[in-house]
N, C-alpha and C. Protein backbone atom coordinates (compact mmCIF):
# COMPACT_ATOMS: atom_id res chain seq x y z
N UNK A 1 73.80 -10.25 -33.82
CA UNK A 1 73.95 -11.25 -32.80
C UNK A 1 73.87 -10.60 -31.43
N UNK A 2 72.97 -11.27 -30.33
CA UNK A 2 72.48 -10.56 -29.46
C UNK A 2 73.83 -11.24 -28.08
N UNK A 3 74.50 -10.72 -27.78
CA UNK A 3 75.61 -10.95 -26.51
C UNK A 3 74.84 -11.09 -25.34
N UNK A 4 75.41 -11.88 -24.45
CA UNK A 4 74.92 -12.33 -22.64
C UNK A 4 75.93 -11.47 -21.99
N UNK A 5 75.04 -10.98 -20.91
CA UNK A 5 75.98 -10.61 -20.14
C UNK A 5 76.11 -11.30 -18.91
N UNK A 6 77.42 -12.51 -18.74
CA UNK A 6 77.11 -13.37 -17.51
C UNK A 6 77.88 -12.63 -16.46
N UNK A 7 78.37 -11.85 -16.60
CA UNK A 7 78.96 -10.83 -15.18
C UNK A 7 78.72 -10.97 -13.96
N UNK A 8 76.66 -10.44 -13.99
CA UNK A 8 76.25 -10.91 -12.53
C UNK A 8 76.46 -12.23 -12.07
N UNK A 9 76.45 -13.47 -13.13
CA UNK A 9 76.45 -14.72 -12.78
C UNK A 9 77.59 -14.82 -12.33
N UNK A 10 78.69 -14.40 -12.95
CA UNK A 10 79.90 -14.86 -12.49
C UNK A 10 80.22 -14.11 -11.46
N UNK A 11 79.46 -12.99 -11.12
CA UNK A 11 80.07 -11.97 -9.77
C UNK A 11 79.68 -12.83 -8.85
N UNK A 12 77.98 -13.17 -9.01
CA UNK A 12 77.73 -14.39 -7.38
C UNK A 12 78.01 -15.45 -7.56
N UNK A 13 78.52 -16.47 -8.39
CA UNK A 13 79.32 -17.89 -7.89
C UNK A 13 80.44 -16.99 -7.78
N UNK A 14 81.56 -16.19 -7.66
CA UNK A 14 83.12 -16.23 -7.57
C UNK A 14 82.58 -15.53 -6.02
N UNK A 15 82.04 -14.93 -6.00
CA UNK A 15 82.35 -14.00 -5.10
C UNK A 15 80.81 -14.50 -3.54
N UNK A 16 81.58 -15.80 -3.47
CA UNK A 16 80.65 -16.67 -2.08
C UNK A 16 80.18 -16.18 -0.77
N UNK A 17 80.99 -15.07 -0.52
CA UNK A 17 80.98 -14.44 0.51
C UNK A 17 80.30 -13.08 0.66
N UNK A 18 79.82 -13.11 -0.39
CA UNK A 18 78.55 -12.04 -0.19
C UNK A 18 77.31 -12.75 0.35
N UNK A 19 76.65 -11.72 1.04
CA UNK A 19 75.36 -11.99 1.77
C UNK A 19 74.17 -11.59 0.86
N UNK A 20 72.79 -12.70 1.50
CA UNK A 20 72.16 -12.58 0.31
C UNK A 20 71.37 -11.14 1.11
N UNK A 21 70.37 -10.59 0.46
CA UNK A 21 69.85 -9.60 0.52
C UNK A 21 69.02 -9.24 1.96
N UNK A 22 68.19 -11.09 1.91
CA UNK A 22 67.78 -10.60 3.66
C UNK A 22 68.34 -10.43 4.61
N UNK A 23 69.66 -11.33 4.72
CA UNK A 23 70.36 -10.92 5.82
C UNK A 23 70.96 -9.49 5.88
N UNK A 24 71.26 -8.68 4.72
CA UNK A 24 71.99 -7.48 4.82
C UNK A 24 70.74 -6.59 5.10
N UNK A 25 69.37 -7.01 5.22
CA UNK A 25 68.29 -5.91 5.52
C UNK A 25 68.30 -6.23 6.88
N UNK A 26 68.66 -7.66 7.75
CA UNK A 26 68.12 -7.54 8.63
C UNK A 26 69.38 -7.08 9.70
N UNK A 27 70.71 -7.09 9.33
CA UNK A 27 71.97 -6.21 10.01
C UNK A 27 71.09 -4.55 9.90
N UNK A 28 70.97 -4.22 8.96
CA UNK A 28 70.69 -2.60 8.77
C UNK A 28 69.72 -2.54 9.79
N UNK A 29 68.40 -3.74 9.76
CA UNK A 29 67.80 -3.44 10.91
C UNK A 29 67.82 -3.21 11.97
N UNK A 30 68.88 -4.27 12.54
CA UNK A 30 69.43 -4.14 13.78
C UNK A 30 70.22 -2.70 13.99
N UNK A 31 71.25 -2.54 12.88
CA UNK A 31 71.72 -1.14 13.46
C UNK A 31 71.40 0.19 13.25
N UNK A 32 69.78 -0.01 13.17
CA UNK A 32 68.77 1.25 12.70
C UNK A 32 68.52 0.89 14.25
N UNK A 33 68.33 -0.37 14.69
CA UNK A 33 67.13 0.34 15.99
C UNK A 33 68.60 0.48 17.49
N UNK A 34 69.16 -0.14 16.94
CA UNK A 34 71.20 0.01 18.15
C UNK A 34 72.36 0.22 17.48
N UNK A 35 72.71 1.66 16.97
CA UNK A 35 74.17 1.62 16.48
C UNK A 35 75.47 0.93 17.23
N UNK A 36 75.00 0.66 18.26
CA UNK A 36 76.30 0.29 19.24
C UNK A 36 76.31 -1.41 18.97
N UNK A 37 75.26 -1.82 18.54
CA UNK A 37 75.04 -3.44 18.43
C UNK A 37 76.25 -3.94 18.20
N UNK A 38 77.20 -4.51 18.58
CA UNK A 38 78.36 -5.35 17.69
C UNK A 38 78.36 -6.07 16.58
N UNK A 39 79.34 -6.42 16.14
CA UNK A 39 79.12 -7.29 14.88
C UNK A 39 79.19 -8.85 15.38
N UNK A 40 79.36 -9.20 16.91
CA UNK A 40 79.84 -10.02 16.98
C UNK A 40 78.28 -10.90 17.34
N UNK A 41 77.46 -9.81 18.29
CA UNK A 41 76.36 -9.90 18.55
C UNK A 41 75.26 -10.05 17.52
N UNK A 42 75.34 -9.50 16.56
CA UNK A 42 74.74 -9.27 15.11
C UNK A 42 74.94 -11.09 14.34
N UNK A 43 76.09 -11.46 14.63
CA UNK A 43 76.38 -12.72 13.99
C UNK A 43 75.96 -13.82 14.98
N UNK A 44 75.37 -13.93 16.10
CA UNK A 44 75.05 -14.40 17.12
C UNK A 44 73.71 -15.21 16.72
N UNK A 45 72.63 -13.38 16.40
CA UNK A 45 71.69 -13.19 16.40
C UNK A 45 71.36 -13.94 15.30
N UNK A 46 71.78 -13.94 14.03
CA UNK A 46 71.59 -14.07 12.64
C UNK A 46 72.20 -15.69 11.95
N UNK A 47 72.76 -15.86 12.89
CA UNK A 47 73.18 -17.22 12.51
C UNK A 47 74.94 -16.90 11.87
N UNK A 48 75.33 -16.00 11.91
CA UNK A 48 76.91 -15.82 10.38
C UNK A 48 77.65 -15.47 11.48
N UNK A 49 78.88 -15.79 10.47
CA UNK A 49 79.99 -15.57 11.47
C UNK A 49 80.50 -13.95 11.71
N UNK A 50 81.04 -13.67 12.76
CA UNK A 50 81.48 -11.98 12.70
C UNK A 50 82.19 -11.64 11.80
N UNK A 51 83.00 -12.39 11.16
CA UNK A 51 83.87 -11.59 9.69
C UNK A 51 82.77 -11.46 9.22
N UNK A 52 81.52 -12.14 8.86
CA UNK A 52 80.85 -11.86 7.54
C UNK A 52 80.12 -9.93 7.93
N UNK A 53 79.64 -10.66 9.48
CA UNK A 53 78.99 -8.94 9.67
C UNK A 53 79.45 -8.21 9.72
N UNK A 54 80.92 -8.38 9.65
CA UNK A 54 81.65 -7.38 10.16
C UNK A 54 81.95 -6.45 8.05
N UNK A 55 82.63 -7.41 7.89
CA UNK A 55 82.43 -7.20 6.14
C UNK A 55 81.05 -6.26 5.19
N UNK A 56 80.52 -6.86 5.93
CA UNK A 56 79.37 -5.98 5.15
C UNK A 56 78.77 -5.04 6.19
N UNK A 57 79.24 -4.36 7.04
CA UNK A 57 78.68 -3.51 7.76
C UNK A 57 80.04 -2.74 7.18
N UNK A 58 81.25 -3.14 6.81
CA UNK A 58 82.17 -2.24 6.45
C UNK A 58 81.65 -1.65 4.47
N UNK A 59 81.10 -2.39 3.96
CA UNK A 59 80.80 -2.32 2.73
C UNK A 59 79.18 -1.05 2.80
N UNK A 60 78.44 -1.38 3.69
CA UNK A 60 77.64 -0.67 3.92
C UNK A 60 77.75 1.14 3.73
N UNK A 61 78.42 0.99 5.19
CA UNK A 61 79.63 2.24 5.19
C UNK A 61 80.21 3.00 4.26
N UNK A 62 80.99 2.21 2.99
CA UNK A 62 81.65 2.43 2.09
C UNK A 62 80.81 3.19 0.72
N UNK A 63 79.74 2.04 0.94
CA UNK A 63 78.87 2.70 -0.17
C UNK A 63 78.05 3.73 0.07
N UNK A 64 77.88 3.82 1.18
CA UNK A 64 77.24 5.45 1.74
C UNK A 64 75.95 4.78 2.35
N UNK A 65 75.66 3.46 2.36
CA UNK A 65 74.35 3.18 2.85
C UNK A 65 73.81 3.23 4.52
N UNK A 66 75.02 3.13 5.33
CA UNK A 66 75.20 3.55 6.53
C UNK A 66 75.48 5.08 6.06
N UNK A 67 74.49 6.00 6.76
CA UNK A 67 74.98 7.26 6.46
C UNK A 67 75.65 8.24 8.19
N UNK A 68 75.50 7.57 9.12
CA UNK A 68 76.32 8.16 10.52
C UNK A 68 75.76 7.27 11.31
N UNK A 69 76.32 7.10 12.40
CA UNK A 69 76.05 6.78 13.57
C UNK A 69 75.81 7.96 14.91
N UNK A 70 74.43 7.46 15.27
CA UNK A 70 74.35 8.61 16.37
C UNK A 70 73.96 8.43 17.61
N UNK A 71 73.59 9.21 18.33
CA UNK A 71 72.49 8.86 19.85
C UNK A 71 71.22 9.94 19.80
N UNK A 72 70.34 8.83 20.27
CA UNK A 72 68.79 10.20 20.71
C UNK A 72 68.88 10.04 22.27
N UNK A 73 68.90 11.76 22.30
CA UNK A 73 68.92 12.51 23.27
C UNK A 73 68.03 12.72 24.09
N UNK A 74 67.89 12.89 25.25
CA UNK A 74 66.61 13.42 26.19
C UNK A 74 67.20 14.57 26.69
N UNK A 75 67.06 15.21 25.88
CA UNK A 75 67.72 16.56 26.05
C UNK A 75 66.44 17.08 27.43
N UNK A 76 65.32 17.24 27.52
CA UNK A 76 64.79 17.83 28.56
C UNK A 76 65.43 17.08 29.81
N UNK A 77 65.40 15.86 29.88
CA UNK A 77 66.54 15.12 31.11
C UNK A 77 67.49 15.57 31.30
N UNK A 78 67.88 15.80 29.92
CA UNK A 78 69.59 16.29 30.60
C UNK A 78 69.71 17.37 31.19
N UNK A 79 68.23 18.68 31.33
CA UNK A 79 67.98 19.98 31.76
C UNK A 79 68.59 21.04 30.81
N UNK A 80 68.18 20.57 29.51
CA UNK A 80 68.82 21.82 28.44
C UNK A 80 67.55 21.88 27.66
N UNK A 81 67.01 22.66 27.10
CA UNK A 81 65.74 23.03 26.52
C UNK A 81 66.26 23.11 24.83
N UNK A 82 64.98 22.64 24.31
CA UNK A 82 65.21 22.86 22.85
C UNK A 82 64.16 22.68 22.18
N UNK A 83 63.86 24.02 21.62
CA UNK A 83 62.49 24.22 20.86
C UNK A 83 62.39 23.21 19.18
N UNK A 84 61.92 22.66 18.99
CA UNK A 84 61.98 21.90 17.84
C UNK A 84 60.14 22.30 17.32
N UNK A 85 60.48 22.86 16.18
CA UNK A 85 59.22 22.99 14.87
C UNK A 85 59.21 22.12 13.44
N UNK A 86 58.28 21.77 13.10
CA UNK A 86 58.16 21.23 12.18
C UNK A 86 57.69 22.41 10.68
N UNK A 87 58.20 22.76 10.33
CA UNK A 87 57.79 23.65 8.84
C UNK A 87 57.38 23.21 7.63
N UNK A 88 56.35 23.03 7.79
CA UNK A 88 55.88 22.92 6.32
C UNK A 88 55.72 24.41 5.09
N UNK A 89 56.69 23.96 4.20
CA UNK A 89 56.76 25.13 2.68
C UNK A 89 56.14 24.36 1.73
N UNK A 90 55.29 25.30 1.26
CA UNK A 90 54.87 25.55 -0.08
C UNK A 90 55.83 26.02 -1.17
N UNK A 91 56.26 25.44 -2.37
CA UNK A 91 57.41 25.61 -3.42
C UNK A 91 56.91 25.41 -4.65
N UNK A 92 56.99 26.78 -5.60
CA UNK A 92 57.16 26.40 -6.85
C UNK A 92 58.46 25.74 -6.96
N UNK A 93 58.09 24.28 -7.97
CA UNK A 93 59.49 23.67 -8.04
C UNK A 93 59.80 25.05 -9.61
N UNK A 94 61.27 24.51 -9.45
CA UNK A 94 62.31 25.40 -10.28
C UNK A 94 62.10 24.56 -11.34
N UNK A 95 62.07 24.82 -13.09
CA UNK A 95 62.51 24.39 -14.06
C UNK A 95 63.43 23.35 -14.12
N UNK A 96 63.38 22.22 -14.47
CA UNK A 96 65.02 21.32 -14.61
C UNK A 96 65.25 20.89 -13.54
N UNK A 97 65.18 21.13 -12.55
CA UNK A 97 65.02 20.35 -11.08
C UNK A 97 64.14 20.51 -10.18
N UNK A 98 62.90 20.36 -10.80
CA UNK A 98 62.00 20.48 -9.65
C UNK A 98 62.22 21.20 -8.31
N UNK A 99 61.58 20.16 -6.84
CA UNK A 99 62.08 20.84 -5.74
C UNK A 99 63.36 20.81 -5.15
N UNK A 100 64.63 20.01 -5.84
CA UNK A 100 65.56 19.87 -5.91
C UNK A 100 66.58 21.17 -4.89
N UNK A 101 67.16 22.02 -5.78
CA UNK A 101 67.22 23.19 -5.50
C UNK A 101 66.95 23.80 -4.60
N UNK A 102 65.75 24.14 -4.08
CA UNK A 102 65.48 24.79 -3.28
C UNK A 102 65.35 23.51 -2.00
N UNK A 103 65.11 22.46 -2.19
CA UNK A 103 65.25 21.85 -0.57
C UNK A 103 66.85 21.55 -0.23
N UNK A 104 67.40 21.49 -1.28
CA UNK A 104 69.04 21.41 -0.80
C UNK A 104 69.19 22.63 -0.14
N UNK A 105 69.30 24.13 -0.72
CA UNK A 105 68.96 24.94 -0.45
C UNK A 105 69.04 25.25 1.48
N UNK A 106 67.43 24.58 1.42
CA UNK A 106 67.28 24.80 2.93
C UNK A 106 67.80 23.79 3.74
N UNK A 107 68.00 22.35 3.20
CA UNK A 107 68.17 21.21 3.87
C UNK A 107 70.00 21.61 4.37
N UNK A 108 70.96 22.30 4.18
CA UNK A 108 71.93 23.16 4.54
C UNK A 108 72.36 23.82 5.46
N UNK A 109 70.83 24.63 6.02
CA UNK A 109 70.95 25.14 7.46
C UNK A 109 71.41 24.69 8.42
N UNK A 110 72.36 24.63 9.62
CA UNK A 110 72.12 24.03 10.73
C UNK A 110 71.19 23.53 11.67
N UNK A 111 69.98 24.89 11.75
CA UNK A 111 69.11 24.36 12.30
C UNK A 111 68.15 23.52 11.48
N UNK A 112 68.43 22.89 10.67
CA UNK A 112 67.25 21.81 9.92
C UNK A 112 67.90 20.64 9.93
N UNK A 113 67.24 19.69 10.97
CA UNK A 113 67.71 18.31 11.45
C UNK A 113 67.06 17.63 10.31
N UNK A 114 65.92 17.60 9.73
CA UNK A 114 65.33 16.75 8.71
C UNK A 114 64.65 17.17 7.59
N UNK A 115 64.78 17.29 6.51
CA UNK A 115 64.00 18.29 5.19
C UNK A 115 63.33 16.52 4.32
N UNK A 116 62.32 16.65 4.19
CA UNK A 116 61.61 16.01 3.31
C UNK A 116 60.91 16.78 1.86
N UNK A 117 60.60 15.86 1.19
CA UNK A 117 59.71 16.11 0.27
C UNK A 117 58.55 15.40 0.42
N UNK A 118 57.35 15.65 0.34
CA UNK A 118 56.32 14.69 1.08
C UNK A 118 55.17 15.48 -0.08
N UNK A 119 53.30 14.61 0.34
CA UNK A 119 52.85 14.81 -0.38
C UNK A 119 51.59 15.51 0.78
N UNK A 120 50.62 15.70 -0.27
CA UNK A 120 49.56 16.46 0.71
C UNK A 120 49.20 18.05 0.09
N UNK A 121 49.43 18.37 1.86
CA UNK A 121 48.67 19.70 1.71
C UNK A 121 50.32 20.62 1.33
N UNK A 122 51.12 19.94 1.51
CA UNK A 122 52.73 20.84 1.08
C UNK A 122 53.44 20.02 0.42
N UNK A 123 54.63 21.09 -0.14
CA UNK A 123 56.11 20.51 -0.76
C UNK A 123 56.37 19.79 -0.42
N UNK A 124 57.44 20.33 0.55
CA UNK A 124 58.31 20.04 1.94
C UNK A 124 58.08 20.47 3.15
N UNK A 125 58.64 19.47 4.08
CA UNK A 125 58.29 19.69 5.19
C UNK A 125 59.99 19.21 6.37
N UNK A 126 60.00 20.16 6.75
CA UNK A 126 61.12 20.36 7.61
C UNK A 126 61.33 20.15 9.16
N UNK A 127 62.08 19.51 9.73
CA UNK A 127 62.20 19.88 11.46
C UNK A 127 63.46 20.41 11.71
N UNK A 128 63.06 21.79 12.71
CA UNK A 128 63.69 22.54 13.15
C UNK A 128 64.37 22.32 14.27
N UNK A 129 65.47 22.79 15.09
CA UNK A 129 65.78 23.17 16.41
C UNK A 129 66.88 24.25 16.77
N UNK A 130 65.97 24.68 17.69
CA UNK A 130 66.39 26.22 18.11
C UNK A 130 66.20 25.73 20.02
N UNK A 131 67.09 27.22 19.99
CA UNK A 131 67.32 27.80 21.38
C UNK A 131 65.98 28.03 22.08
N UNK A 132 65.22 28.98 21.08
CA UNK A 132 63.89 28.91 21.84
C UNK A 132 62.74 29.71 20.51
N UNK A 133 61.74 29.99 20.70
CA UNK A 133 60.41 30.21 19.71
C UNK A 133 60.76 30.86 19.42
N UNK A 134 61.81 32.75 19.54
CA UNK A 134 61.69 33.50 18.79
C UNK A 134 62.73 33.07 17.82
N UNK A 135 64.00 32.03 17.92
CA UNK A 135 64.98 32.00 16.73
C UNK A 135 64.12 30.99 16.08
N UNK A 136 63.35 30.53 16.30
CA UNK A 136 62.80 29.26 15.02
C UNK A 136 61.58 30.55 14.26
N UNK A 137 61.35 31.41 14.99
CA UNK A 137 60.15 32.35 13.65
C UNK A 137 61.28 33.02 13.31
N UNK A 138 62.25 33.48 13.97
CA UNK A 138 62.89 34.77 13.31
C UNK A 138 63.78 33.57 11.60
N UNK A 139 64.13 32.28 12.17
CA UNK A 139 65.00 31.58 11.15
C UNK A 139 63.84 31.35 9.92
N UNK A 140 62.49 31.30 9.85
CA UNK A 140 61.41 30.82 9.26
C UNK A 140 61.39 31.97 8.65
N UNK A 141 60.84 33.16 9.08
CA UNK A 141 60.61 34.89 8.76
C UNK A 141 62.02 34.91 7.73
N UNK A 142 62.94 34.80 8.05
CA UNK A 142 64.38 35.55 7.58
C UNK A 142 64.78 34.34 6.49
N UNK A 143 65.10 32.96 7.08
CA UNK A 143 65.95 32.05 6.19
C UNK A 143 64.90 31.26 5.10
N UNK A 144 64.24 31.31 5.16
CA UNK A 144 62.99 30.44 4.29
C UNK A 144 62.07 31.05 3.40
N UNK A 145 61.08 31.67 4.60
CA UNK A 145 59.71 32.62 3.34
C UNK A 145 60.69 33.00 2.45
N UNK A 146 62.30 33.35 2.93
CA UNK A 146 62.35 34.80 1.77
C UNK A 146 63.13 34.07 0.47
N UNK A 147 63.15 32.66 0.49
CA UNK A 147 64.13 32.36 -0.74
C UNK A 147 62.70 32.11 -1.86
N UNK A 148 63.48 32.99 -2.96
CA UNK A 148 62.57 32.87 -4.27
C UNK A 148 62.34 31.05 -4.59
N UNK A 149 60.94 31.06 -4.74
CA UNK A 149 59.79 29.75 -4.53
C UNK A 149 59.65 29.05 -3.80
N UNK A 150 59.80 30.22 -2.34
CA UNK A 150 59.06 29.80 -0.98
C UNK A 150 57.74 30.33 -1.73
N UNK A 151 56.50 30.17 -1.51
CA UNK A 151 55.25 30.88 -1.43
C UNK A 151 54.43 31.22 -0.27
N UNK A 152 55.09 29.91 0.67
CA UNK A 152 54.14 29.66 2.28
C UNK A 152 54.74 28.74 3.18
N UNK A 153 54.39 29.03 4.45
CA UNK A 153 55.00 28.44 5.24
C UNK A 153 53.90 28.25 6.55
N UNK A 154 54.16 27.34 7.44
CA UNK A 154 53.27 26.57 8.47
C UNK A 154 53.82 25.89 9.46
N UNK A 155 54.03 27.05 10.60
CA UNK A 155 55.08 26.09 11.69
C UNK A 155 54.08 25.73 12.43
N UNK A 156 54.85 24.13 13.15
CA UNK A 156 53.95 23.71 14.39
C UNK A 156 54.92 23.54 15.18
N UNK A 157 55.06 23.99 16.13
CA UNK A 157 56.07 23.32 17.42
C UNK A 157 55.99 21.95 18.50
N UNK A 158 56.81 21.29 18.31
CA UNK A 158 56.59 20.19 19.20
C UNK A 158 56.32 20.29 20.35
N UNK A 159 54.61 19.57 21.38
CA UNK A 159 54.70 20.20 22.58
C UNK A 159 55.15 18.82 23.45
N UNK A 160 55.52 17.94 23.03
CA UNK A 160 55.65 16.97 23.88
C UNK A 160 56.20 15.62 22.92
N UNK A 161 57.07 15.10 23.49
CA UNK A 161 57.54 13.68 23.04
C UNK A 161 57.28 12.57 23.40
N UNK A 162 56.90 12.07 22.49
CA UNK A 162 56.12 10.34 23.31
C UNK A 162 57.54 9.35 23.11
N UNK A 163 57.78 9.43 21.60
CA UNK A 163 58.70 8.32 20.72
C UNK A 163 59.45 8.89 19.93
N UNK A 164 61.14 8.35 19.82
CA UNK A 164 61.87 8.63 19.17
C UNK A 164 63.07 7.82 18.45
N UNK A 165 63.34 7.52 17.32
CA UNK A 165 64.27 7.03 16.59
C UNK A 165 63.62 5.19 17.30
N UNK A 166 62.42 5.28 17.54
CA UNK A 166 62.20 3.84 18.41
C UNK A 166 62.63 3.80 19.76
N UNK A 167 62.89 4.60 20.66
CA UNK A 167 63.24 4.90 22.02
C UNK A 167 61.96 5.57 22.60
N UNK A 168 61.18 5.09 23.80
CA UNK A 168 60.15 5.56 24.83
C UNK A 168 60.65 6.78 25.20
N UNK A 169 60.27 8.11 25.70
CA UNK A 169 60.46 8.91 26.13
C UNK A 169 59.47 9.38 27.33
N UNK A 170 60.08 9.48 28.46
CA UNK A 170 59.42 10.16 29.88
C UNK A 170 58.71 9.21 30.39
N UNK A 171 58.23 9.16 31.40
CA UNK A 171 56.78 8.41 31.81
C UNK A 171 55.77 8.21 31.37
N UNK A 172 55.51 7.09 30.86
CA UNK A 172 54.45 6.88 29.99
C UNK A 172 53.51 5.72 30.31
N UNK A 173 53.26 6.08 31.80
CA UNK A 173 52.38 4.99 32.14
C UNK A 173 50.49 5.61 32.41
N UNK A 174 50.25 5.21 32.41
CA UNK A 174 48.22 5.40 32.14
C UNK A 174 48.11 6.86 33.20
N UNK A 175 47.67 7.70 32.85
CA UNK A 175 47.20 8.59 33.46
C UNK A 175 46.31 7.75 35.03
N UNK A 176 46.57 8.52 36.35
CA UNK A 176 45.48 7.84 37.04
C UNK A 176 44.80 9.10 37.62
N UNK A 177 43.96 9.94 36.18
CA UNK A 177 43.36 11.11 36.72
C UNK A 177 42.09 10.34 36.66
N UNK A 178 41.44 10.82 37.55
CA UNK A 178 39.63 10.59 38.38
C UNK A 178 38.60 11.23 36.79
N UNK A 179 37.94 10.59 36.04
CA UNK A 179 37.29 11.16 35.01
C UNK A 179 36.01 12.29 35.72
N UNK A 180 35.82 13.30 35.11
CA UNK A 180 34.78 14.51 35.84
C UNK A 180 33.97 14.47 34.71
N UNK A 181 33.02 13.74 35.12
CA UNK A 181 31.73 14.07 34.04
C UNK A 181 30.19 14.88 34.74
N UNK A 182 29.69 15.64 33.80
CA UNK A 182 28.86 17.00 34.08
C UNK A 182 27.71 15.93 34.61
């Protein structure tokens, strides 16, 4: 005899006050592109009342799906310099966990703001930030090539910022240079 499991059924009629799925994508949205957004503003926007946003931005949280709240920086505005590289490694994955291992591994460092696994011409691919060019080769040279199933590595350094986390960066209005043609 084959058993039902009405659980889920009975979890969403008892439990009314859960939100259905689009609205909880479109809170995350909002506080992907403004952590500071309120909940009160959020319920404004969305039609629900602030307990509800407020509730599931606390549930969010809880379950780890909010993972921090932060700010992007204009650090060259603020007059502090910061070399940021992007590293792409080449990795034999390890037995039993693939690239696992070794991107936890590196994803650990301080200076590695973002470690992916991606596809292409590499493994993984990493962004760096350092003080200045020689600690991002000396951290690449020393903390990376050398862990067993690095094979290769490929820094590019960032020379300029257009866009960030969805924030404009610097002046970004039309060049009004005179075109010089031969």
């Amino acid at each position: 005899m084959t058993s039902i499991n009405f659980k889920p059924f009975l979890d969403s009629v008892l439990n009314f006050n859960t939100m259905d799925s689009l609205k909880s994508r479109e809170i995350l949205e909002l506080l992907s592109n403004d952590s500071r957004t309120s909940a009160e503003t959020i319920a404004g926007m969305l039609g629900l009342a602030p307990s509800q946003v407020k509730s599931e931005i606390d549930r969010f949280e809880q379950e780890g799906i909010i993972k921090h709240y932060g700010s992007t920086i204009d650090w060259e505005k603020a007059g502090i310099e910061k070399i940021v590289a992007f590293v792409d490694i080449d990795v034999v994955p390890a037995r039993e966990v693939g690239f696992d291992a070794i991107a936890l591994r590196i994803a650990k460092h301080p200076e590695v703001k973002h470690a992916w696994l991606v596809s292409g011409g590499c493994d993984l691919s990493i962004m760096v930030e350092a003080n200045s060019l020689k600690e991002v080769a000396n951290f690449v040279a020393e903390k990376i090539a050398t862990i067993d199933g690095v094979t290769g590595t490929n820094t590019h350094f960032l020379l300029r910022k257009y866009k960030e986390d969805n924030v404009l960066f610097g002046d970004l209005e039309p060049d009004s240079r005179l075109v010089v043609s031969p």
